[in-house]
N, C-alpha and C. Protein backbone atom coordinates (compact mmCIF):
# COMPACT_ATOMS: atom_id res chain seq x y z
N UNK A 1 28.67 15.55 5.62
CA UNK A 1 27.86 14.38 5.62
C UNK A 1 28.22 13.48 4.45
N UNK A 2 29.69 13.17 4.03
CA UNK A 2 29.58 12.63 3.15
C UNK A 2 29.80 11.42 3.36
N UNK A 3 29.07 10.02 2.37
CA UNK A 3 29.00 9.18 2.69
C UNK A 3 27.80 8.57 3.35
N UNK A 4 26.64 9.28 3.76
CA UNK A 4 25.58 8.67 4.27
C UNK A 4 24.74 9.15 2.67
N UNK A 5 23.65 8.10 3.09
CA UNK A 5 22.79 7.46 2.57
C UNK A 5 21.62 8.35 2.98
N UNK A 6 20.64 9.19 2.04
CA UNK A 6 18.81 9.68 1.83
C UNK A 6 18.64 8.24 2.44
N UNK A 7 17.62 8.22 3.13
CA UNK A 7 16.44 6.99 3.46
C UNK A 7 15.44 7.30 2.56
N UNK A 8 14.90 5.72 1.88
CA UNK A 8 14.54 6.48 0.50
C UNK A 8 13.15 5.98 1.43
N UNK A 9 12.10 6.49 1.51
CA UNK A 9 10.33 6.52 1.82
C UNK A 9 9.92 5.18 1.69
N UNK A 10 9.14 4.35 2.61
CA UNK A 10 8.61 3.27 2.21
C UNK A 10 7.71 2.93 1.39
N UNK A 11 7.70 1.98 0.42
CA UNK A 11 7.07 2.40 -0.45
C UNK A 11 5.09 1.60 -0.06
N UNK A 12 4.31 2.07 -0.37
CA UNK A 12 2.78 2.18 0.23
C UNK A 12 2.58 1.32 -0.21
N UNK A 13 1.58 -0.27 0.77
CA UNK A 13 1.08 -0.98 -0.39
C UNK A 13 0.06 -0.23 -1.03
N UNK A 14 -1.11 -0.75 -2.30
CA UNK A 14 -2.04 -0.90 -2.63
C UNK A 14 -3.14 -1.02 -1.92
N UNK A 15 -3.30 -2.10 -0.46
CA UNK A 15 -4.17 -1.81 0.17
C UNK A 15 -4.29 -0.35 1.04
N UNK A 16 -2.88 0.29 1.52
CA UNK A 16 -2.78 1.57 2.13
C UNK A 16 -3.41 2.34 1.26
N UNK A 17 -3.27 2.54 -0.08
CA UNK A 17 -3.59 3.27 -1.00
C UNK A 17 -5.16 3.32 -1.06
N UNK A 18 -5.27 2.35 -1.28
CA UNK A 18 -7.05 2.01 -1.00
C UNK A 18 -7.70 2.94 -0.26
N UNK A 19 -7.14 2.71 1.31
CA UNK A 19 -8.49 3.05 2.45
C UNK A 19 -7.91 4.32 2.19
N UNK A 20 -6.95 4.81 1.96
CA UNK A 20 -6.55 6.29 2.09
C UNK A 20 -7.51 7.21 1.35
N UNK A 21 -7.73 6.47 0.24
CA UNK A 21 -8.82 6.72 -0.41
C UNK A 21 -10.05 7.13 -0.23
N UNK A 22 -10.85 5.92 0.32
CA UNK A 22 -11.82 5.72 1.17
C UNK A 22 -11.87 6.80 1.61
N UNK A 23 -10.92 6.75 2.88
CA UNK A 23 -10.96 7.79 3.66
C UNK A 23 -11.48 9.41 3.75
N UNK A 24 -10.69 9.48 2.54
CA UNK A 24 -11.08 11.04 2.09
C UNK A 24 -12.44 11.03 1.03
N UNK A 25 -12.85 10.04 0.88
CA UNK A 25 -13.97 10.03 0.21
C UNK A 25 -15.15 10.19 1.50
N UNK A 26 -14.96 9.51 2.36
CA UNK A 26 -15.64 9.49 3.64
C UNK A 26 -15.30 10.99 4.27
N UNK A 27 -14.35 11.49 4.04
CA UNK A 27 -14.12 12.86 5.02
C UNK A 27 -15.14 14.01 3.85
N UNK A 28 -14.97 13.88 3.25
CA UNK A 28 -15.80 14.71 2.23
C UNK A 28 -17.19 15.08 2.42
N UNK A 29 -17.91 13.83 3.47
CA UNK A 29 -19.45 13.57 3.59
C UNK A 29 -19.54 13.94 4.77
N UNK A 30 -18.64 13.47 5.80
CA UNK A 30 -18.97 12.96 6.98
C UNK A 30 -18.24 14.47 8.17
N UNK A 31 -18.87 15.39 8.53
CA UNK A 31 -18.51 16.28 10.01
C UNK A 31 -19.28 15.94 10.82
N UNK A 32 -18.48 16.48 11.92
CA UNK A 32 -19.00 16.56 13.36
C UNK A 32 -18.96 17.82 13.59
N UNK A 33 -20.48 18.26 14.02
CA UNK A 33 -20.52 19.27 14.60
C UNK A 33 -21.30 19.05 16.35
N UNK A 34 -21.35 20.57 17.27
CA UNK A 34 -21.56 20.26 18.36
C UNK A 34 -22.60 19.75 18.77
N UNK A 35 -23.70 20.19 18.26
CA UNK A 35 -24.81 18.81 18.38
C UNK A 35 -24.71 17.23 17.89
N UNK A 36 -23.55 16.89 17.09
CA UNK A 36 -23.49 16.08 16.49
C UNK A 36 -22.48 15.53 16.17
N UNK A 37 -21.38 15.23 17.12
CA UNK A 37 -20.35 15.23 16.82
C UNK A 37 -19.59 14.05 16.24
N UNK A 38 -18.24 13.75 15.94
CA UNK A 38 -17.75 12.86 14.59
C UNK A 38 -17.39 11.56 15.77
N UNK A 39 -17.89 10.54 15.69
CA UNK A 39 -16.87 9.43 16.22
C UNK A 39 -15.97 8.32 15.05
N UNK A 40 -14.45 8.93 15.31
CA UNK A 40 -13.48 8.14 14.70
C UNK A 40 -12.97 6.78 15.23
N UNK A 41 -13.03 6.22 14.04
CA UNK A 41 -12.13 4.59 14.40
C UNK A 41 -10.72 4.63 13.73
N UNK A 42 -9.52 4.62 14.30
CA UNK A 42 -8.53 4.38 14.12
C UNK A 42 -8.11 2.95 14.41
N UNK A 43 -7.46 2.54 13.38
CA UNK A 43 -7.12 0.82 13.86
C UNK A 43 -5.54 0.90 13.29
N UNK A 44 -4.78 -0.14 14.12
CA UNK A 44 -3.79 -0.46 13.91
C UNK A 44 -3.79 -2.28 13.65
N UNK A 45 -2.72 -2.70 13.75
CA UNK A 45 -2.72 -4.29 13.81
C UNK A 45 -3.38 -4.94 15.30
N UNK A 46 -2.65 -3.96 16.66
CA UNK A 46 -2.83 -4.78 17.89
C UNK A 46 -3.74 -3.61 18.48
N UNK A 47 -4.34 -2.56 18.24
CA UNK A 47 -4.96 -1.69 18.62
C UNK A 47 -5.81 -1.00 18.08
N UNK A 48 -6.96 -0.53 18.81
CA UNK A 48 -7.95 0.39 18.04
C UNK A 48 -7.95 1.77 19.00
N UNK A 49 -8.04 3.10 18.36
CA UNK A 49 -8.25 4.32 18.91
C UNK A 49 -9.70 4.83 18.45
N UNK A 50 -10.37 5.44 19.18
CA UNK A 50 -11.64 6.11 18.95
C UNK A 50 -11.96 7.14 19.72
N UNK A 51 -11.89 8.09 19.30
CA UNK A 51 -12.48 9.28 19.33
C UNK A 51 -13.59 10.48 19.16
N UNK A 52 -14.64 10.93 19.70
CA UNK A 52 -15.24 11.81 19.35
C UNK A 52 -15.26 13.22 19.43
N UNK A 53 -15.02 13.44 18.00
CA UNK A 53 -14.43 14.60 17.76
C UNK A 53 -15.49 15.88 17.62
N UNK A 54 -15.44 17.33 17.65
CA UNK A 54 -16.40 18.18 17.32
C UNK A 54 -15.43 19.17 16.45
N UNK A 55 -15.91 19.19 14.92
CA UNK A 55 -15.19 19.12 14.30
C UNK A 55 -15.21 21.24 14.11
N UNK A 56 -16.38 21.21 14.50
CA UNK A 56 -16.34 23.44 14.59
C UNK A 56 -15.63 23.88 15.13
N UNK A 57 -15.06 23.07 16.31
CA UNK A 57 -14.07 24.18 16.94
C UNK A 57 -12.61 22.90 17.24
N UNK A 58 -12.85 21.31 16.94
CA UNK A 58 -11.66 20.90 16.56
C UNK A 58 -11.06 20.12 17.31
N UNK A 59 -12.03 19.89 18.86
CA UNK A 59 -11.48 19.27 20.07
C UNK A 59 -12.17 18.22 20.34
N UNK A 60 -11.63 17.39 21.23
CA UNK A 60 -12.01 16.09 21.15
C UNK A 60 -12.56 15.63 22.17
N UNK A 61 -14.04 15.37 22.42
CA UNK A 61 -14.70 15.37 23.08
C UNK A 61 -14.41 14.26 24.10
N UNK A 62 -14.26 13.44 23.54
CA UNK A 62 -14.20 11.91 24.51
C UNK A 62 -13.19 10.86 24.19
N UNK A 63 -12.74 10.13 24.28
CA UNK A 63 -11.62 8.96 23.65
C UNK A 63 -11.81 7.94 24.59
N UNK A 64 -10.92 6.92 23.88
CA UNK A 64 -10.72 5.23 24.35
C UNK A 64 -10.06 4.85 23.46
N UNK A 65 -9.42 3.59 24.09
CA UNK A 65 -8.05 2.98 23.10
C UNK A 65 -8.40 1.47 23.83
N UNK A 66 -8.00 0.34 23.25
CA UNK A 66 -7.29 -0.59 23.73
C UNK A 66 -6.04 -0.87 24.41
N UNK A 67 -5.24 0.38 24.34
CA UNK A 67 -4.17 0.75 24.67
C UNK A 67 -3.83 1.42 26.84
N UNK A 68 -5.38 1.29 26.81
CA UNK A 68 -5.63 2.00 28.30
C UNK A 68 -5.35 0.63 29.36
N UNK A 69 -4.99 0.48 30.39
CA UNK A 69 -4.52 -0.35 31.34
C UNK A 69 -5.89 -1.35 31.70
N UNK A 70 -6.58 -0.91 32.15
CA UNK A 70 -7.65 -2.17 32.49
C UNK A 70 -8.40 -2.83 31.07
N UNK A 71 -8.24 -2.07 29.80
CA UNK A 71 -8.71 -2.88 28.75
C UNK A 71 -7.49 -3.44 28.03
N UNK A 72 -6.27 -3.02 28.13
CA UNK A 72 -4.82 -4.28 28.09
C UNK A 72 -4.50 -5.10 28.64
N UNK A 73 -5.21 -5.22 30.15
CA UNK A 73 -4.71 -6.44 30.77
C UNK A 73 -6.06 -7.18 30.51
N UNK A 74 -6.79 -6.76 29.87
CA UNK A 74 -7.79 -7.72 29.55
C UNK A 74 -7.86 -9.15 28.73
N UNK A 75 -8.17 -10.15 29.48
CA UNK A 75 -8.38 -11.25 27.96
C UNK A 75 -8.86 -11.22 27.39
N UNK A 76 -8.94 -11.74 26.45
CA UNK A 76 -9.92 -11.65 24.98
C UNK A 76 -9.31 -11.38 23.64
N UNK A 77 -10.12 -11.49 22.90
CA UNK A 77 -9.57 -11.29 21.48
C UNK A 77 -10.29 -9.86 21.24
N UNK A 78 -9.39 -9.44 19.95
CA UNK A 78 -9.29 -8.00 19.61
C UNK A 78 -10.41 -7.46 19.39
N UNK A 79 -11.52 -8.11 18.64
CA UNK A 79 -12.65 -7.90 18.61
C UNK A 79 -13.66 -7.53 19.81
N UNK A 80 -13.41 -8.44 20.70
CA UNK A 80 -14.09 -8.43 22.20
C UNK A 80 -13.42 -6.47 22.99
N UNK A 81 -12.43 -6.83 22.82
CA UNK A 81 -11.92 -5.48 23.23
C UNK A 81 -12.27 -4.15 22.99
N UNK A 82 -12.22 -4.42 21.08
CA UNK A 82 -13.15 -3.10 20.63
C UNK A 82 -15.01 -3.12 20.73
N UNK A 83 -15.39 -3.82 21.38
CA UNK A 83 -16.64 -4.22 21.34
C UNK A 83 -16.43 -3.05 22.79
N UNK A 84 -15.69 -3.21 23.81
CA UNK A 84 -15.51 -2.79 25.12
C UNK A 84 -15.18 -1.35 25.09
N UNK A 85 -14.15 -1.24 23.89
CA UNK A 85 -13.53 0.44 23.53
C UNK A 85 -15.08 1.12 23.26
N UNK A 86 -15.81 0.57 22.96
CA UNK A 86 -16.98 1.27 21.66
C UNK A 86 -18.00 1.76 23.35
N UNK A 87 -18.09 0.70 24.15
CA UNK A 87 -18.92 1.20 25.46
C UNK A 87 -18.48 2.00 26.18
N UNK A 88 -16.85 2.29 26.45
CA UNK A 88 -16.12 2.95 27.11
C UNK A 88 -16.37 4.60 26.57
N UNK A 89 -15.67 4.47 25.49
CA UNK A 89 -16.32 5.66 24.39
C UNK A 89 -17.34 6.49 25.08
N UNK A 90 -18.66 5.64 24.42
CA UNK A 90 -20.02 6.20 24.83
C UNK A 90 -20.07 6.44 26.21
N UNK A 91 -19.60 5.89 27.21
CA UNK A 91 -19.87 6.42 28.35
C UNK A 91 -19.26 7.95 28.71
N UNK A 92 -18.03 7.78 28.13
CA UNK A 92 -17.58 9.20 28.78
C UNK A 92 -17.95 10.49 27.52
N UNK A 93 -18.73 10.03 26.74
CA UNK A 93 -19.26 10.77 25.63
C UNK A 93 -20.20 10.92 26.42
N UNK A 94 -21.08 10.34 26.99
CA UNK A 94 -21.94 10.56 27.55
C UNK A 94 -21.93 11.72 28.56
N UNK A 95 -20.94 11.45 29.55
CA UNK A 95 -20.57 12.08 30.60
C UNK A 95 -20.47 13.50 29.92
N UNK A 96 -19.89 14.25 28.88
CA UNK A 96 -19.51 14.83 28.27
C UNK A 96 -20.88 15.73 27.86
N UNK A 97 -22.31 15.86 27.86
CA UNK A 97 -23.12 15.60 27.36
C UNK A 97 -23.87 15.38 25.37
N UNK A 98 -23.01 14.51 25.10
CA UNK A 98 -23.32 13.86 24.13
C UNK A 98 -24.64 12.32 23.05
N UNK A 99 -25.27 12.11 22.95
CA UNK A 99 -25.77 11.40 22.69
C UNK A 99 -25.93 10.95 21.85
N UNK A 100 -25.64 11.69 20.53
CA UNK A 100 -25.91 11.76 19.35
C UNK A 100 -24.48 11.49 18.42
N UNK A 101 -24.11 11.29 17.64
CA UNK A 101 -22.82 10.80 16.65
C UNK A 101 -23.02 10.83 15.10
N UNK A 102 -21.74 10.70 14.60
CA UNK A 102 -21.55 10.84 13.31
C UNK A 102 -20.34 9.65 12.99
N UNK A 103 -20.75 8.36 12.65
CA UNK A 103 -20.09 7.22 12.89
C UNK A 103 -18.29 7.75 11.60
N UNK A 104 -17.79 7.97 11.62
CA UNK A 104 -16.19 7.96 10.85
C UNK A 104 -15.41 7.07 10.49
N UNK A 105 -15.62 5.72 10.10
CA UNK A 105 -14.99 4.15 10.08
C UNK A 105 -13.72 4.66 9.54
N UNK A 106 -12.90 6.06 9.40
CA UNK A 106 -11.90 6.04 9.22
C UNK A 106 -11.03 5.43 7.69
N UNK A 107 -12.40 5.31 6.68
CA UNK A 107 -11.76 4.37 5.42
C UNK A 107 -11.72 2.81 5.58
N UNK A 108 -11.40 2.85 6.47
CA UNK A 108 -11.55 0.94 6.75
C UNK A 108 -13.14 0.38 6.80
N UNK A 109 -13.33 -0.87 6.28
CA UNK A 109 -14.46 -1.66 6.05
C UNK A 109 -15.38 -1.74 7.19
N UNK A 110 -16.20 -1.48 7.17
CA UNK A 110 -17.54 -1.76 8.23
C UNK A 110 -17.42 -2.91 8.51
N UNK A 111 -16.57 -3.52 9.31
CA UNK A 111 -16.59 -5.33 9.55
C UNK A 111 -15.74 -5.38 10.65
N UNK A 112 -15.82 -6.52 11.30
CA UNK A 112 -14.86 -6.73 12.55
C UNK A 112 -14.70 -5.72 13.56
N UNK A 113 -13.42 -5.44 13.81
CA UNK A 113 -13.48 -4.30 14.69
C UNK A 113 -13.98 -3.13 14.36
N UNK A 114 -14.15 -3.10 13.86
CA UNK A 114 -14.47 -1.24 13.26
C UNK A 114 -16.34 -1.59 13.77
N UNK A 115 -16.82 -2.60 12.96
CA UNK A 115 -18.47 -2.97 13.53
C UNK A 115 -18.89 -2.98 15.09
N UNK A 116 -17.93 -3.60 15.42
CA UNK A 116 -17.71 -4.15 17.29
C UNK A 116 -17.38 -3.05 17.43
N UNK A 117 -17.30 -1.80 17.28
CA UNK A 117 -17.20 -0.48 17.85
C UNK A 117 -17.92 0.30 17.99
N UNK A 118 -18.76 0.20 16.85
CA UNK A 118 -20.26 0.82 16.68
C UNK A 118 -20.86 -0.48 17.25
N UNK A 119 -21.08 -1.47 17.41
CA UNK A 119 -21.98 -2.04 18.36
C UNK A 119 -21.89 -1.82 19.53
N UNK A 120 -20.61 -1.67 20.01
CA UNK A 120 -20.32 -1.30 21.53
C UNK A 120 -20.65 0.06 21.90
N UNK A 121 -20.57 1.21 21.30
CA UNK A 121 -21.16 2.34 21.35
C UNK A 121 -22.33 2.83 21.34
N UNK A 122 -23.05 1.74 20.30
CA UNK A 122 -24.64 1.31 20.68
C UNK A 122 -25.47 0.88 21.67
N UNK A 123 -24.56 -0.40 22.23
CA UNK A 123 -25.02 -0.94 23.17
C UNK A 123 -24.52 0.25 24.09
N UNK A 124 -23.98 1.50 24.51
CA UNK A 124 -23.19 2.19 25.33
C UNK A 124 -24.33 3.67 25.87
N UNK A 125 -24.83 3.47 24.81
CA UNK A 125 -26.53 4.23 24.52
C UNK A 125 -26.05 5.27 23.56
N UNK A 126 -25.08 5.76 22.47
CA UNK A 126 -24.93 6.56 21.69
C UNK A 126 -25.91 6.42 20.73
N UNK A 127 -26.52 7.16 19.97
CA UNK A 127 -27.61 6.95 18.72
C UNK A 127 -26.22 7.17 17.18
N UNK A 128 -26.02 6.60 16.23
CA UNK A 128 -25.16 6.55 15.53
C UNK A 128 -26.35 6.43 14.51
């Protein structure tokens, strides 16, 4: 191999550093157990993932993405979408028999999408 180049690691902004932070400051407080299980917000730039997790035995109770076919061909703005992920969620949480939650904002700010997720999960009939 001589002649190639280590890829040297990208280096993290400051804001990554931040919620990472957060994050584990929030994981510290926050389980899901089976009466009560964890709902995560994962966000990207063009997508949100959410999940409810039960964190005793590790499996994942229910999910939704923006990433699913009838909420991608959807119009709207990103917000509107996760407002839609957050009802989708709760329904099949529901289905699941769930009612109850343990909100996980994942380190990221209670605002925008991450809020419109827990509102949509609210409005979805989850108690958070």
């Amino acid at each position: 191999m001589a002649g190639t180049k280590a890829l040297a690691a990208k280096p993290t902004s400051a804001r990554t550093k931040s919620r990472k932070r957060r994050h584990l400051r929030v994981r510290k407080k926050v389980v899901g157990t089976a009466a009560r299980p964890r709902l995560v917000v994962t966000r990207s730039t063009k997508h949100v993932f959410v999940q409810v997790i039960d964190d005793s035995v590790g499996h994942t109770v229910a999910w939704a993405s923006t990433m699913e076919a009838d909420l991608r061909n959807d119009a709207g703005d990103k917000t509107a979408k996760s407002r839609k992920v957050g009802e989708l969620v709760a329904a099949r949480a529901k289905e699941a028999g769930v009612t109850a939650v343990v909100f996980d904002r994942g380190g990221n700010k209670y605002h925008g999408r991450v809020a419109a997720v827990a509102d949509g999960a609210r409005e979805g009939g989850l108690e958070l």
